[in-house]
Protein backbone atom coordinates (compact mmCIF):
# COMPACT_ATOMS: atom_id res chain seq x y z
CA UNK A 1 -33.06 -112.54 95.71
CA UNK A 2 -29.81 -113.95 95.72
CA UNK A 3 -26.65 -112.42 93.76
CA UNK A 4 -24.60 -115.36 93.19
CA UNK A 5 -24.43 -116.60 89.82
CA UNK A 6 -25.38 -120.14 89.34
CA UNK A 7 -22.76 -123.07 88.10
CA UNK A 8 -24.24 -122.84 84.68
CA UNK A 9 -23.92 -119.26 84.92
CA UNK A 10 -20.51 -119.13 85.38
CA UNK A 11 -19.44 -121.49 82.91
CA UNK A 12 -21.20 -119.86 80.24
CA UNK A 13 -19.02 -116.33 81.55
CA UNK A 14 -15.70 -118.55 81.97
CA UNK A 15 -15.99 -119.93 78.33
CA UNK A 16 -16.91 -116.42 76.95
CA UNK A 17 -13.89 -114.97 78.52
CA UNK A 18 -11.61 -117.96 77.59
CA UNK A 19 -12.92 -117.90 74.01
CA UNK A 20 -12.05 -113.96 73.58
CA UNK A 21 -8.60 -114.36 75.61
CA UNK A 22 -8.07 -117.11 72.77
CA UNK A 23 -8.62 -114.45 69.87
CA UNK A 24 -6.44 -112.54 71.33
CA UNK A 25 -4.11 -115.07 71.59
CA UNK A 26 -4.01 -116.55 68.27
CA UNK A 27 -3.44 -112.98 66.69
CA UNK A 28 -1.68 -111.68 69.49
CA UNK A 29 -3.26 -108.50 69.76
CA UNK A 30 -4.71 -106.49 73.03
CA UNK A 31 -7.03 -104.10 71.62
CA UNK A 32 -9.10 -103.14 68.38
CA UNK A 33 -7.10 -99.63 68.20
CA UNK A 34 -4.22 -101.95 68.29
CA UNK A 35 -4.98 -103.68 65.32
CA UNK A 36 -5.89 -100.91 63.76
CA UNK A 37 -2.29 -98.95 64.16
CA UNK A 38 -0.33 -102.06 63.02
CA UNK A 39 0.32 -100.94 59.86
CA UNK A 40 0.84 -97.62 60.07
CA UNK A 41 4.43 -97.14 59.52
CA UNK A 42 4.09 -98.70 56.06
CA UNK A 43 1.69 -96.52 55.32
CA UNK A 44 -1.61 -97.68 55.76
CA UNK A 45 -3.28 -95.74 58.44
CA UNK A 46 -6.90 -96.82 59.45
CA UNK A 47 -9.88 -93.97 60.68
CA UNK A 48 -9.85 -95.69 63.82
CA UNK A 49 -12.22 -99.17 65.22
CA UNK A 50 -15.95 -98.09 64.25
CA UNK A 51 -19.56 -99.43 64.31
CA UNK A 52 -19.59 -100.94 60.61
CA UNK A 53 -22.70 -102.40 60.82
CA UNK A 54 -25.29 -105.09 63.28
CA UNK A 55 -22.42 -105.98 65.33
CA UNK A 56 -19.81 -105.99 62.92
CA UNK A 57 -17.13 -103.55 63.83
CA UNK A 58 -13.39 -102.76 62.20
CA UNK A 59 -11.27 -100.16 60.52
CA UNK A 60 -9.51 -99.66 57.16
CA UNK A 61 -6.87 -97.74 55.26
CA UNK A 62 -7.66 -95.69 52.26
CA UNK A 63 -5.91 -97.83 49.22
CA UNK A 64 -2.11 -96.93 48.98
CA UNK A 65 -1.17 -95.96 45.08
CA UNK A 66 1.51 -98.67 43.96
CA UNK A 67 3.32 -97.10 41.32
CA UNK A 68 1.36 -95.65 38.05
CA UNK A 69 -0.97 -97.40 36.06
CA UNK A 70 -3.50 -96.23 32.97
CA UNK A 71 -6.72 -95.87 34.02
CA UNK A 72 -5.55 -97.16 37.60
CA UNK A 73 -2.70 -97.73 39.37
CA UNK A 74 -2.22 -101.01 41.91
CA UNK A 75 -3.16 -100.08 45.17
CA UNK A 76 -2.88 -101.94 48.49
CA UNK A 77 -5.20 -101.50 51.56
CA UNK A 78 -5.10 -102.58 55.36
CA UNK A 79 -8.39 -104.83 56.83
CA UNK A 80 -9.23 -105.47 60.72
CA UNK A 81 -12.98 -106.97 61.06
CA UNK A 82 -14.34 -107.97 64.32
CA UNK A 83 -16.87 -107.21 67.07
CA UNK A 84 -17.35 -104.54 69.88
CA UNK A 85 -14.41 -105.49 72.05
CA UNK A 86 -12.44 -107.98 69.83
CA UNK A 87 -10.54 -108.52 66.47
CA UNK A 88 -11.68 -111.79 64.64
CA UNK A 89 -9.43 -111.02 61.33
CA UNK A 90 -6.64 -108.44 59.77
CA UNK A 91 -6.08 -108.25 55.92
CA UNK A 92 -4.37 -106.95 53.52
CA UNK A 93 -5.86 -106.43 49.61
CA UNK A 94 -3.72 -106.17 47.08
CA UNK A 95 -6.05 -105.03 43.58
CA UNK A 96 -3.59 -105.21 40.67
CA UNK A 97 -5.55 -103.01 37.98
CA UNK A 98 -2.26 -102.70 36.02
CA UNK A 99 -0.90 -105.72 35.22
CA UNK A 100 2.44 -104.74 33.93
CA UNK A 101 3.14 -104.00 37.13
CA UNK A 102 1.99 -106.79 38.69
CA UNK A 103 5.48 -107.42 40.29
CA UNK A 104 5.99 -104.24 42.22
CA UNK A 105 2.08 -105.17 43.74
CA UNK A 106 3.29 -108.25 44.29
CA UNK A 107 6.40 -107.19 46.46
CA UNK A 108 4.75 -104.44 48.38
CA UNK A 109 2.00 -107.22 49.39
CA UNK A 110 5.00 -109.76 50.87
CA UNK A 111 6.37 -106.86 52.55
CA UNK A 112 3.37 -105.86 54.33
CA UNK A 113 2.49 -109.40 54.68
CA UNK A 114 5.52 -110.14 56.36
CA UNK A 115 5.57 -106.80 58.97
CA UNK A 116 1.87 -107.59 59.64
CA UNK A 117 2.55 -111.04 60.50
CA UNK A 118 5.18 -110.75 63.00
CA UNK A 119 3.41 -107.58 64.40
CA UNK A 120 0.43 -109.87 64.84
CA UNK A 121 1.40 -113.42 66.14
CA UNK A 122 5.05 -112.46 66.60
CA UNK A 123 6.03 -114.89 64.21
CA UNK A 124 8.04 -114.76 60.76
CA UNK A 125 5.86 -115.32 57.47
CA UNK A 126 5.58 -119.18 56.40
CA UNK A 127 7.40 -119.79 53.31
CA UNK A 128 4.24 -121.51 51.48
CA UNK A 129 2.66 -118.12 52.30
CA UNK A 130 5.47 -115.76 50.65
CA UNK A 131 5.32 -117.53 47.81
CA UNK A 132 2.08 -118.25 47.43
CA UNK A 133 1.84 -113.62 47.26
CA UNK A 134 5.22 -113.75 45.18
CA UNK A 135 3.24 -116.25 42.85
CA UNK A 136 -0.26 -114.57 42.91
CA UNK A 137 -1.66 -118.41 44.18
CA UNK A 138 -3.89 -119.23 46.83
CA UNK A 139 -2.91 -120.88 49.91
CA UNK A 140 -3.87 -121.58 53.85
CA UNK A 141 -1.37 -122.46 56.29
CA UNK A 142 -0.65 -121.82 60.18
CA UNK A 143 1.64 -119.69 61.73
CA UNK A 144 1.57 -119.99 65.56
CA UNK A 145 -2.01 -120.91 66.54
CA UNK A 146 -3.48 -118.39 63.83
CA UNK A 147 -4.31 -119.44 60.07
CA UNK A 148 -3.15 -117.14 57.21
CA UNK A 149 -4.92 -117.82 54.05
CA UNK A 150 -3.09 -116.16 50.57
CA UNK A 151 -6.63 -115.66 48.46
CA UNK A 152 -6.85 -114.79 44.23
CA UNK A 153 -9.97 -113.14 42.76
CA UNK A 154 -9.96 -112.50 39.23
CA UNK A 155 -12.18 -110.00 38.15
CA UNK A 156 -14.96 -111.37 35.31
CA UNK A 157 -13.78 -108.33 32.89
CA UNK A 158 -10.44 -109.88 32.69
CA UNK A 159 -8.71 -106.90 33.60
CA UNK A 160 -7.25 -107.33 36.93
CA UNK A 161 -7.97 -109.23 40.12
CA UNK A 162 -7.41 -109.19 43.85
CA UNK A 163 -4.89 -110.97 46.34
CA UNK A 164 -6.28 -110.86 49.89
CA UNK A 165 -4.00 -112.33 52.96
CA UNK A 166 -6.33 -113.02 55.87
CA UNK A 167 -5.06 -113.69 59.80
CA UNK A 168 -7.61 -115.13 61.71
């Protein structure tokens, strides 16, 4: 029985390994717990990388209180999705269920928009992307290698909606 791995063997291992090492690249982050801890000086502390479900792993804040609001106020919570041993995608969701005070959402969203993305590719926020949170309009773009996409979801009672900004 022989131990050595054949050509086809190895390939298949180098482009696995190349193909996670480029994850990591892209978002610029080591580790799952890393991800997980990037936000935690503004606030949003996650319980940690976990077994989510078949193979999906990740972590997430509890939603951070923006303000006041009647019945709700706006609250904004921290994202990382991924697998066993590496991070696919960190987000950030606004939900504005007070829409006077849209603005303040709006602001605290750019901020940790623009912490998260220099934490995570070591790169400043694209412009298109600030103002696409400052304006509450979708939008994809590139920063580094990585795409950040600026995503709206209305809610069908009319009430509120969602911004999501997604580094993958």
């Amino acid at each position: 029985m022989s131990y050595l791995a054949s050509p086809l063997t190895m390939a298949v291992l180098l482009l696995g390994l190349f193909n996670s090492a480029s994850v990591y690249a892209v978002l610029g982050i080591q580790e799952p717990e890393e991800a997980c801890g990037l936000m935690k000086e503004q606030g949003l502390t996650t319980r940690g990388w976990r077994d989510l479900s078949d193979d999906e792993y990740g972590c997430t804040s509890p939603y951070k209180e923006l303000g006041v609001g009647n019945p709700l106020a706006n609250n904004l919570a921290y994202y990382v999705t991924g697998t066993r041993t590496k991070v696919t995608e960190l987000k950030l969701v606004l939900n504005v269920n007070n829409r006077s005070a849209a603005t303040i959402g709006h602001e605290a969203l750019l901020k940790a928009a623009e912490v998260l993305c220099a934490k995570a590719t070591g790169a400043k926020l694209p412009k298109a992307a600030g103002n696409a949170i400052a304006a509450g309009k979708p939008v994809t773009t590139k920063v580094g290698k990585a795409a950040i996409s600026v995503l709206r979801k209305d809610w069908p009672t009319g009430r509120g909606y969602e911004i999501h900004v997604v580094l993958q």
